[in-house]
Protein backbone atom coordinates (compact mmCIF):
# COMPACT_ATOMS: atom_id res chain seq x y z
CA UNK A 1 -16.00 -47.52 19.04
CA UNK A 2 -14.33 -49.42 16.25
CA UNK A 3 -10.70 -49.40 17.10
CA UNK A 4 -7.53 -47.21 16.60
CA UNK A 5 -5.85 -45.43 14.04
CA UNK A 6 -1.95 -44.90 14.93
CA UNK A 7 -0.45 -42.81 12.28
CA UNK A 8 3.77 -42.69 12.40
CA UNK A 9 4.89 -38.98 10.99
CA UNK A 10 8.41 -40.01 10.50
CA UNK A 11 6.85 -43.30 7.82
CA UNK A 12 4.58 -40.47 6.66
CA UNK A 13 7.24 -38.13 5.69
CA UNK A 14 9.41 -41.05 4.27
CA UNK A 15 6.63 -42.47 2.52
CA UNK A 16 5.06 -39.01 0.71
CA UNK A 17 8.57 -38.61 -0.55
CA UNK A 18 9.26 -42.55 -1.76
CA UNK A 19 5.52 -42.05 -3.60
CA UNK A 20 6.30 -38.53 -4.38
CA UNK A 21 3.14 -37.05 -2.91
CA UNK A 22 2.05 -34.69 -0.56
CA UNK A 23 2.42 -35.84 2.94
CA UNK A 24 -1.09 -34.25 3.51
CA UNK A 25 -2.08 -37.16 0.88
CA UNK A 26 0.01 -39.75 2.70
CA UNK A 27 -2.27 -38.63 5.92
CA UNK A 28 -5.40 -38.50 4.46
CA UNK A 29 -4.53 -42.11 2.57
CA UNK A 30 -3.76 -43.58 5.64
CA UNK A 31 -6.32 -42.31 7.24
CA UNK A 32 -8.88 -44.28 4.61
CA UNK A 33 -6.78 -47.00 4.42
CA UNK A 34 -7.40 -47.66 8.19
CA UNK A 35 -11.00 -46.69 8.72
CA UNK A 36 -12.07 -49.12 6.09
CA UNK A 37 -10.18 -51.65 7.56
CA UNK A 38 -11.61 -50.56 10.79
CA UNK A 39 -15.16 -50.91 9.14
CA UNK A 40 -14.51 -54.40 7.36
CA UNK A 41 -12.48 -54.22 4.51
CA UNK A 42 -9.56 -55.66 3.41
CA UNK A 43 -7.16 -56.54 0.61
CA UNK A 44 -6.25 -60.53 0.79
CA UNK A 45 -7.61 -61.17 -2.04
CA UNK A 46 -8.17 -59.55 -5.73
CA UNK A 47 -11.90 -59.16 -5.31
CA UNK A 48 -11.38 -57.29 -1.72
CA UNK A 49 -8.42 -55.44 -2.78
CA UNK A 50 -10.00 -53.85 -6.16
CA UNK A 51 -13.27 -52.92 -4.09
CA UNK A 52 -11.36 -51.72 -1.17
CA UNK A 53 -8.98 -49.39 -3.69
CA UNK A 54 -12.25 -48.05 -5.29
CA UNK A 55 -13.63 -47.17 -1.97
CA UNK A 56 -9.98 -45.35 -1.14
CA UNK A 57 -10.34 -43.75 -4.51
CA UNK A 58 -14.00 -42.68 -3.56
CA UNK A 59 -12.86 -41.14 0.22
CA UNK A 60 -10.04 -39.25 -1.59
CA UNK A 61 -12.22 -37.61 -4.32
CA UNK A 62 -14.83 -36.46 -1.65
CA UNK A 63 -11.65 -34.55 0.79
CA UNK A 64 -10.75 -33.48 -2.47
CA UNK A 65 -6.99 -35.38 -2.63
CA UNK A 66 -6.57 -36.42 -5.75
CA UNK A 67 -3.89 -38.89 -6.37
């Protein structure tokens, strides 16, 4: 087991609508977000961040949620 992933539906809803997205993209980002944290990643510093938002990028074109 690598940890938890605690998603908030009422931040989900508010935050699809501040981004103007889907909140079925706000999941699925959050989702990716936290599983590659889970696994490693992270986004301190420039180097981490841009791999860690290609590897987001990458997760969202395979479920087929593009931004």
């Amino acid at each position: 087991m690598l940890g938890d992933i605690v998603v908030n539906a009422q931040r989900v809803a508010q935050q699809a609508e501040e981004y103007g997205h889907s909140q079925k993209r706000e999941y699925a980002f959050l989702i990716a977000h936290s599983l590659l944290h889970l696994v490693g990643y992270d986004h301190m510093e420039e180097e981490e961040r841009l791999e860690m938002e290609d590897q987001q990028r990458r997760i969202m074109e395979m479920v087929r949620i593009p931004r």
